[in-house]
N, C-alpha and C. Protein backbone atom coordinates (compact mmCIF):
# COMPACT_ATOMS: atom_id res chain seq x y z
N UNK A 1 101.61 87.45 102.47
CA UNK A 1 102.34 86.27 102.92
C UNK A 1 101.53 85.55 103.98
N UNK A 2 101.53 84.39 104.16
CA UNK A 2 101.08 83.68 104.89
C UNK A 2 101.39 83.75 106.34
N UNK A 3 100.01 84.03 107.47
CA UNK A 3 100.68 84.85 108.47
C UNK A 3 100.07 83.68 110.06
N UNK A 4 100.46 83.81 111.22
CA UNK A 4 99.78 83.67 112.00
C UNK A 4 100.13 84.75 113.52
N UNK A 5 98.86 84.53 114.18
CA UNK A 5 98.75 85.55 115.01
C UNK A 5 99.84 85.02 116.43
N UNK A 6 100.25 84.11 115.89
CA UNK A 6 101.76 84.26 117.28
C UNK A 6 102.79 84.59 117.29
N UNK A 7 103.15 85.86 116.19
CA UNK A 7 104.13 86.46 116.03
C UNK A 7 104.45 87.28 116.63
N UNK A 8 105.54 87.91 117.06
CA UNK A 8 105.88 88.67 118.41
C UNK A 8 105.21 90.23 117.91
N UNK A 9 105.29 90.42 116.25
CA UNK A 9 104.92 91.39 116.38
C UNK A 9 103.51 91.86 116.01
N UNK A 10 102.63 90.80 116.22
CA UNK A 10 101.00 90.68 116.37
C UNK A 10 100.35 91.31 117.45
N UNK A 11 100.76 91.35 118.97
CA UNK A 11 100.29 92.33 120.09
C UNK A 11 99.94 93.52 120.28
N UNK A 12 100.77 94.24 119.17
CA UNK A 12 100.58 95.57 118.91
C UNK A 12 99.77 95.88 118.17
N UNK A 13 99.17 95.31 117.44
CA UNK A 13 98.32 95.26 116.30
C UNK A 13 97.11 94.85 116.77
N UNK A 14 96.71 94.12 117.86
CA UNK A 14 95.82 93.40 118.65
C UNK A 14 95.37 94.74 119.73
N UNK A 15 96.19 94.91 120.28
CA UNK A 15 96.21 95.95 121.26
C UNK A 15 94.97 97.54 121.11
N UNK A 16 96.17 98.01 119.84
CA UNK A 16 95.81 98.67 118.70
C UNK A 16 93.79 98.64 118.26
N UNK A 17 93.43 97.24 117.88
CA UNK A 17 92.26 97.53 117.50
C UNK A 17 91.47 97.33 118.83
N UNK A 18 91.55 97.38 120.07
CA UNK A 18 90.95 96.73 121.01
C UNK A 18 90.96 98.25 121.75
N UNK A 19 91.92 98.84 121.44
CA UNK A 19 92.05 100.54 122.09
C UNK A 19 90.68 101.11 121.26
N UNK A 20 90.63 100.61 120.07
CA UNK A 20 89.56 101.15 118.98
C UNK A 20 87.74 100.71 119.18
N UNK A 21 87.66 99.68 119.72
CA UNK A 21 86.63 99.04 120.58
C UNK A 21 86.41 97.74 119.36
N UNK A 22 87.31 97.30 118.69
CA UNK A 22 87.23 96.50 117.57
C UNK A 22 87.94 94.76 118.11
N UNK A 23 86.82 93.80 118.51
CA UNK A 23 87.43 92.97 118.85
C UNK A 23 87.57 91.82 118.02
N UNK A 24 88.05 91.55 116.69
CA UNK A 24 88.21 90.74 115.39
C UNK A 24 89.58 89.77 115.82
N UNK A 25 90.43 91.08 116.00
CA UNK A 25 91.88 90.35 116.29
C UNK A 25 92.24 89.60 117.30
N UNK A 26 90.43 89.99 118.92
CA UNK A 26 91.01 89.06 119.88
C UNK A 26 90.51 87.74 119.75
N UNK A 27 89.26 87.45 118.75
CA UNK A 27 88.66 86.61 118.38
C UNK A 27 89.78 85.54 117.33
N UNK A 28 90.12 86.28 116.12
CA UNK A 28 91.43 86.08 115.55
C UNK A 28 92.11 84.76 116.24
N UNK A 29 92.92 85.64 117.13
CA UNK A 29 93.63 84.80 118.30
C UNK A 29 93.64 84.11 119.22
N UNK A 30 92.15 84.25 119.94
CA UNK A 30 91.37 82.89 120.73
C UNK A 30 91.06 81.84 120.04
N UNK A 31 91.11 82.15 118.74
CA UNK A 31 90.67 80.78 117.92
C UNK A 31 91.77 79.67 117.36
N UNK A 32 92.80 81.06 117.48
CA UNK A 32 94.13 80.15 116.90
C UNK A 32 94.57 79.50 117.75
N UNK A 33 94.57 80.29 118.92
CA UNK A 33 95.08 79.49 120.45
C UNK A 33 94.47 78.39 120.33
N UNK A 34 92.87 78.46 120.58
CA UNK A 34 92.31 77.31 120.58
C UNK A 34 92.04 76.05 120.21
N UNK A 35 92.45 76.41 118.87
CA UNK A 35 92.58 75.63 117.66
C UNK A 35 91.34 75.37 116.38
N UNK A 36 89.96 76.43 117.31
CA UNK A 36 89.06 76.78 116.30
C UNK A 36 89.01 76.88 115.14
N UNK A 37 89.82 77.44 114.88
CA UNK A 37 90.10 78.65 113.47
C UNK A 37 91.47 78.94 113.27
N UNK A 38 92.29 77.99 112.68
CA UNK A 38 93.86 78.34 112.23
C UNK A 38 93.60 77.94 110.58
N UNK A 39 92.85 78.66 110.01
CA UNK A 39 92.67 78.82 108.49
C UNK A 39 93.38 78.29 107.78
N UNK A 40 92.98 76.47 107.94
CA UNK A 40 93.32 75.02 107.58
C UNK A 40 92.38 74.55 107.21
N UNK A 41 91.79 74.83 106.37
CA UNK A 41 90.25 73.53 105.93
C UNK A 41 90.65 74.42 104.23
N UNK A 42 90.56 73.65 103.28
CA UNK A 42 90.22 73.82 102.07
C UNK A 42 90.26 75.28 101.80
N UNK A 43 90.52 76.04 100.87
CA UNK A 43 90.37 77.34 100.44
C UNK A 43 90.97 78.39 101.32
N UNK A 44 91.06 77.93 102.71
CA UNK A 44 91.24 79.09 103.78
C UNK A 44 92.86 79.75 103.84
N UNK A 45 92.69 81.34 104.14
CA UNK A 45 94.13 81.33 104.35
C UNK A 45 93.73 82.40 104.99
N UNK A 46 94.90 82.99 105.43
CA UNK A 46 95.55 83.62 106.84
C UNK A 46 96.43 85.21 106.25
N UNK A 47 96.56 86.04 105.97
CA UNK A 47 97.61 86.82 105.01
C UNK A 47 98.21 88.04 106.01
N UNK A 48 99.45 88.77 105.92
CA UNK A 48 99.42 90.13 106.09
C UNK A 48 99.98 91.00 105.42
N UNK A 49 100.10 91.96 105.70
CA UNK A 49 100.56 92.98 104.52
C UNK A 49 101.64 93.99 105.37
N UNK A 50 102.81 93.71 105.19
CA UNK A 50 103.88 94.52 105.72
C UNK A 50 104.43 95.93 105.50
N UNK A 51 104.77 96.71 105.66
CA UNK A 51 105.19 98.03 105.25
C UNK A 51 106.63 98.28 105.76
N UNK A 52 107.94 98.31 104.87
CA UNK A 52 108.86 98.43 105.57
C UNK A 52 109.12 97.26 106.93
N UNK A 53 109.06 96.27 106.59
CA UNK A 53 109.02 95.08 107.60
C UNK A 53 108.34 95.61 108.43
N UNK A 54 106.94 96.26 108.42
CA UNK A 54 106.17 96.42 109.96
C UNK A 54 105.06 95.93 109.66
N UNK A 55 104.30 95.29 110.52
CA UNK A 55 102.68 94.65 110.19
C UNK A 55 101.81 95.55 110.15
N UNK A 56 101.45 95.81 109.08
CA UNK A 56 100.67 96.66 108.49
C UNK A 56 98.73 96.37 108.77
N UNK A 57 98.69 94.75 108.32
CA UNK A 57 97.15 94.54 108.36
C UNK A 57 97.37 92.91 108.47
N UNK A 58 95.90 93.09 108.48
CA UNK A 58 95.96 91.36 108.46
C UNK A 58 94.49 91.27 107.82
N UNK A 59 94.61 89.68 107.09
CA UNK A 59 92.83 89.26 106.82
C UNK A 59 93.03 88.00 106.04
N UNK A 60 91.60 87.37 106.45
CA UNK A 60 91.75 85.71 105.74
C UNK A 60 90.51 85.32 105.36
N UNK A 61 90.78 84.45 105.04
CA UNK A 61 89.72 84.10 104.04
C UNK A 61 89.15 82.21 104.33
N UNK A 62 88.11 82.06 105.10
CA UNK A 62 87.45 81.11 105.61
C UNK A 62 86.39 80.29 105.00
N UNK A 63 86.00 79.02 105.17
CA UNK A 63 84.20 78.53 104.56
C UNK A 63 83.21 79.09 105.57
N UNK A 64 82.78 80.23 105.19
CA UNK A 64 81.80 80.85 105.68
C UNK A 64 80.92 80.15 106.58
N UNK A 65 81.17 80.27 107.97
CA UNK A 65 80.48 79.85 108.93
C UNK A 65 79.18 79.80 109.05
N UNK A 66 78.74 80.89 108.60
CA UNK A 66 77.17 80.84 108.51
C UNK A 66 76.33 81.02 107.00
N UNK A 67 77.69 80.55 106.42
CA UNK A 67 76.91 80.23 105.38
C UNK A 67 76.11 78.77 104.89
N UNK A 68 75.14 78.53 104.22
CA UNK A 68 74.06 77.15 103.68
C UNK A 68 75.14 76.31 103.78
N UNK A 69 76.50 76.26 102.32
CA UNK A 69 76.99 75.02 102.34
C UNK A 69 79.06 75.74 102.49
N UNK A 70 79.63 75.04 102.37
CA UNK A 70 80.79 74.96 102.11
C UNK A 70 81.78 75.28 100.82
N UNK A 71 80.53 75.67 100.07
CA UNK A 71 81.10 76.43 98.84
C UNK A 71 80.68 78.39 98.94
N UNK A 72 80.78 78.62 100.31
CA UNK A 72 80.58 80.00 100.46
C UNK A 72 81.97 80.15 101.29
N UNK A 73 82.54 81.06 100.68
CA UNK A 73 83.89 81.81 101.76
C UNK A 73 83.24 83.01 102.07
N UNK A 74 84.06 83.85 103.34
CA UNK A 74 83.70 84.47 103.94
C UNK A 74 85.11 85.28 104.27
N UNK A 75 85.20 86.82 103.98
CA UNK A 75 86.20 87.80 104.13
C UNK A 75 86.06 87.57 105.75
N UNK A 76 87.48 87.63 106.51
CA UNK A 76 87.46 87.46 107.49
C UNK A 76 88.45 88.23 108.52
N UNK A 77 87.87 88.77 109.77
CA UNK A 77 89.49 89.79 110.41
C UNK A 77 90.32 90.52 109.73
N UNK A 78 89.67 91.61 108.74
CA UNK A 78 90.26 92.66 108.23
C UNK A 78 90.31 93.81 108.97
N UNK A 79 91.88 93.87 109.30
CA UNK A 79 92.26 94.91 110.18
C UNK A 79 93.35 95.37 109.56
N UNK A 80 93.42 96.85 109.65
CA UNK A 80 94.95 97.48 109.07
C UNK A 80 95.38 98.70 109.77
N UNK A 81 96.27 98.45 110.50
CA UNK A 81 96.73 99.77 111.51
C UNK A 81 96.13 100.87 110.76
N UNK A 82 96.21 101.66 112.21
CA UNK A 82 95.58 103.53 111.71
C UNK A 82 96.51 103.95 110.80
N UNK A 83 97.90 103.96 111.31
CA UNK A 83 98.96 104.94 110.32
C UNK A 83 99.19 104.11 109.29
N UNK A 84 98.79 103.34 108.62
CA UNK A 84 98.80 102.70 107.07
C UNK A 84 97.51 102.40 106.35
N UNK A 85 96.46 103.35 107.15
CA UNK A 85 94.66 103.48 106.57
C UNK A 85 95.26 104.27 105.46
N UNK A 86 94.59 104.42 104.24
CA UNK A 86 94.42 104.73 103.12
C UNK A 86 95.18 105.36 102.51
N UNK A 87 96.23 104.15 102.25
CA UNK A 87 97.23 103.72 101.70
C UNK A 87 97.13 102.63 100.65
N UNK A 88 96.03 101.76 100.95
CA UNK A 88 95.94 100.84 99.92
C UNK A 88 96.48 99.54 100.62
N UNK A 89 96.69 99.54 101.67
CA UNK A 89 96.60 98.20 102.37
C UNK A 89 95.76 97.00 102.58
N UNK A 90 94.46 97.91 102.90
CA UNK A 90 93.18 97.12 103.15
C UNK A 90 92.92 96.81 101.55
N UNK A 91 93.05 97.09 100.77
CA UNK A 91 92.28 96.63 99.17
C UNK A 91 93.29 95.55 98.85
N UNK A 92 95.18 96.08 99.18
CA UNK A 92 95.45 94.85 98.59
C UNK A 92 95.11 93.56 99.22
N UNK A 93 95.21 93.60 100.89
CA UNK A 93 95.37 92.39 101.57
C UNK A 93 93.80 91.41 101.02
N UNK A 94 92.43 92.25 100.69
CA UNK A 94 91.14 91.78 100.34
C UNK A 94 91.86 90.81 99.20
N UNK A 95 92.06 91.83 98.09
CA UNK A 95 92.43 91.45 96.76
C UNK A 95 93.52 90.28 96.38
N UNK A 96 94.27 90.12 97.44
CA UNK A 96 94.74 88.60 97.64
C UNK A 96 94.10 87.57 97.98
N UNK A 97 92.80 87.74 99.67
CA UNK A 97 92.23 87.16 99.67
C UNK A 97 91.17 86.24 98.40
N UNK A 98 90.93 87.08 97.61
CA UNK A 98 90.29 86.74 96.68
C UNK A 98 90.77 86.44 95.86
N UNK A 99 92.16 86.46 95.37
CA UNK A 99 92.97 85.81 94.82
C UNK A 99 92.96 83.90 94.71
N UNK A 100 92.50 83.43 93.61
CA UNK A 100 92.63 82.24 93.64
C UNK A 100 91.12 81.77 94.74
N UNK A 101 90.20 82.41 95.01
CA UNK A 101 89.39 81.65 95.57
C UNK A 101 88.36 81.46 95.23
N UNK A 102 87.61 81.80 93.49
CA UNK A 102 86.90 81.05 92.95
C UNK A 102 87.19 79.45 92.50
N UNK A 103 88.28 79.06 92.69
CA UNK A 103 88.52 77.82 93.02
C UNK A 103 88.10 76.75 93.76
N UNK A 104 87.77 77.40 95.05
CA UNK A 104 87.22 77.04 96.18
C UNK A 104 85.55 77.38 96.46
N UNK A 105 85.40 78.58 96.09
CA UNK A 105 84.08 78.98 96.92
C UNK A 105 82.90 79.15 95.05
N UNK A 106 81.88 79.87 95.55
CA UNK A 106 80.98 80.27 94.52
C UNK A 106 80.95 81.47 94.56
N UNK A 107 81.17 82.12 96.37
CA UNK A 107 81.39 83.36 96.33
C UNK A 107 82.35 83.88 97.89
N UNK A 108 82.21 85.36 98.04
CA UNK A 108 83.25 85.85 99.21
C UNK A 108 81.97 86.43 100.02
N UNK A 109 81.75 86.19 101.22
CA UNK A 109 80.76 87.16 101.87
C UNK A 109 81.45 87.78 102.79
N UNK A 110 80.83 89.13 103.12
CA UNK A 110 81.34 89.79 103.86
C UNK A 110 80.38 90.20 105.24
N UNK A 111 80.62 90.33 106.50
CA UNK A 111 79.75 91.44 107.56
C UNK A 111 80.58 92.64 107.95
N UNK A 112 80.20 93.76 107.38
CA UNK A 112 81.47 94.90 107.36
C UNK A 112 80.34 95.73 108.42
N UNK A 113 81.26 96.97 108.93
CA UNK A 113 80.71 97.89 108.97
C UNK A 113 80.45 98.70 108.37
N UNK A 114 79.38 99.14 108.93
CA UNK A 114 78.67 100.20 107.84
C UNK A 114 79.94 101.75 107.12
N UNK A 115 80.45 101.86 107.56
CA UNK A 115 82.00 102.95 107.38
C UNK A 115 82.78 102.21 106.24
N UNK A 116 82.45 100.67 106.17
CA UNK A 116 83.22 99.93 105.34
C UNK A 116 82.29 99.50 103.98
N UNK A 117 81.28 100.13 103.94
CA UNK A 117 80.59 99.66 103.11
C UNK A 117 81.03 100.12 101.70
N UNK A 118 81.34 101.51 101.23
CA UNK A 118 81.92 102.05 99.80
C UNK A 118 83.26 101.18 99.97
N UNK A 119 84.17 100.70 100.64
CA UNK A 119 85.40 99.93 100.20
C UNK A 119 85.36 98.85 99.88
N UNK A 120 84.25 97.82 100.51
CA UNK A 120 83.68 96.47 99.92
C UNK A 120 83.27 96.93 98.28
N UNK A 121 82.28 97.87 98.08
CA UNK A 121 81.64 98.13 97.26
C UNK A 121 82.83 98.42 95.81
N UNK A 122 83.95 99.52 96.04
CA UNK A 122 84.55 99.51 95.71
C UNK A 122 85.90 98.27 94.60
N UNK A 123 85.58 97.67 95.41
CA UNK A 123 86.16 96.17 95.48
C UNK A 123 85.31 95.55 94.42
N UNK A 124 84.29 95.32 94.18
CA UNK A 124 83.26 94.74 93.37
C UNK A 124 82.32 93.88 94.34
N UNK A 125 82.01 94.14 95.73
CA UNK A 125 80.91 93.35 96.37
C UNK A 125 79.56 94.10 96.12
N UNK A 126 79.07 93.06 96.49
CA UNK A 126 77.40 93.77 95.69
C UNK A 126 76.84 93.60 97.56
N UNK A 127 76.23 94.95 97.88
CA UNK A 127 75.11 94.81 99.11
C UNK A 127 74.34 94.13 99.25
N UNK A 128 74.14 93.35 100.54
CA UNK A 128 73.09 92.34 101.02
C UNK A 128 71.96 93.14 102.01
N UNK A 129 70.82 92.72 101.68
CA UNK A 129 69.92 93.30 102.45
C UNK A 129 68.94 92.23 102.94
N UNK A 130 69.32 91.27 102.90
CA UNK A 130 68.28 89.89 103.13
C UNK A 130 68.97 88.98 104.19
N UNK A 131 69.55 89.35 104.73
CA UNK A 131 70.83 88.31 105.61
C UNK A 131 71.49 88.87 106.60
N UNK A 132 70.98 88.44 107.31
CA UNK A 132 71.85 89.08 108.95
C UNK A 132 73.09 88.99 109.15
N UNK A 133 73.73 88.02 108.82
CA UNK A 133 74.70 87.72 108.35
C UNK A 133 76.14 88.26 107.90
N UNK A 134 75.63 88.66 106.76
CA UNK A 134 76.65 89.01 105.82
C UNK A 134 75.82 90.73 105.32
N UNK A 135 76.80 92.03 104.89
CA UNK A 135 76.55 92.44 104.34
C UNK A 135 76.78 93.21 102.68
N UNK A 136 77.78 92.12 102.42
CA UNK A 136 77.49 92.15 101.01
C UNK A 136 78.93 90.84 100.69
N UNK A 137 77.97 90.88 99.16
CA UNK A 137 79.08 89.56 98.54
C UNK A 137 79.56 89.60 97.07
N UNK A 138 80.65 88.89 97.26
CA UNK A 138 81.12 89.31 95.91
C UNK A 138 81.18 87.79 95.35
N UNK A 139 80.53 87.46 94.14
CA UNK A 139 80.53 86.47 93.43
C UNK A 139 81.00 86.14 92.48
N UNK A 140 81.87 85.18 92.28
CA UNK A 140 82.90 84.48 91.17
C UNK A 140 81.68 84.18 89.78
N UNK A 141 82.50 84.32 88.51
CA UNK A 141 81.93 83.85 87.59
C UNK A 141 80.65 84.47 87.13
């Protein structure tokens, strides 16, 4: 569902990855505050994934900032609480992202961590080794 990070019950979830040394969600939210990044331009969206009405994860899907042109999206602020890790949270919330966004892009890039690399992979992203950037992408068509 279509989400944003000023929901009362977003803090905990923020909190949460920042206890973890993971700062996506405070970036996330400085941008929304700011008005940087409220995943409004063409293709972009915002999602979360609930469990029993609790916020489970979050992740969106952007025109790749550092990508050449504007036909590159970019997996973005994928976070999914500890007690709903591998469960299948993180694949569906991706798998929406990517939902409907060969429409928009040519492809999805990702900069994961390295721990995250078999679940991208998993997913159907192919590894990048040429790009500081991004480390792997998954391409439409």
């Amino acid at each position: 569902m279509p989400f944003t990070p000023l929901r009362d019950d977003y803090p905990a979830l923020l909190n949460e990855s920042l206890a973890q040394g993971q700062r996506m969600l405070q970036r996330l939210h400085d941008n929304w505050e700011s008005g940087a990044n409220r995943f409004d331009q063409n293709g972009e969206i915002l999602i979360a994934g609930f469990i029993n009405g609790e916020l489970a994860g979050v992740c969106g899907r952007n025109i790749d900032p550092y990508g050449a042109d504007a036909g590159q999206g970019r997996v973005r602020h994928l976070y999914v609480a500890q007690r709903f890790r591998r469960n299948g949270v993180g694949s569906a919330l991706v798998r929406s992202v990517m939902d409907g966004a060969s429409e928009y892009f040519s492809c999805l890039n990702t900069n994961a961590p390295e721990s995250a690399f078999l679940f991208y992979q998993e997913l159907g992203f192919v590894r990048v080794t040429d790009n500081a950037t991004v480390t792997h992408c998954y391409r439409f068509g």
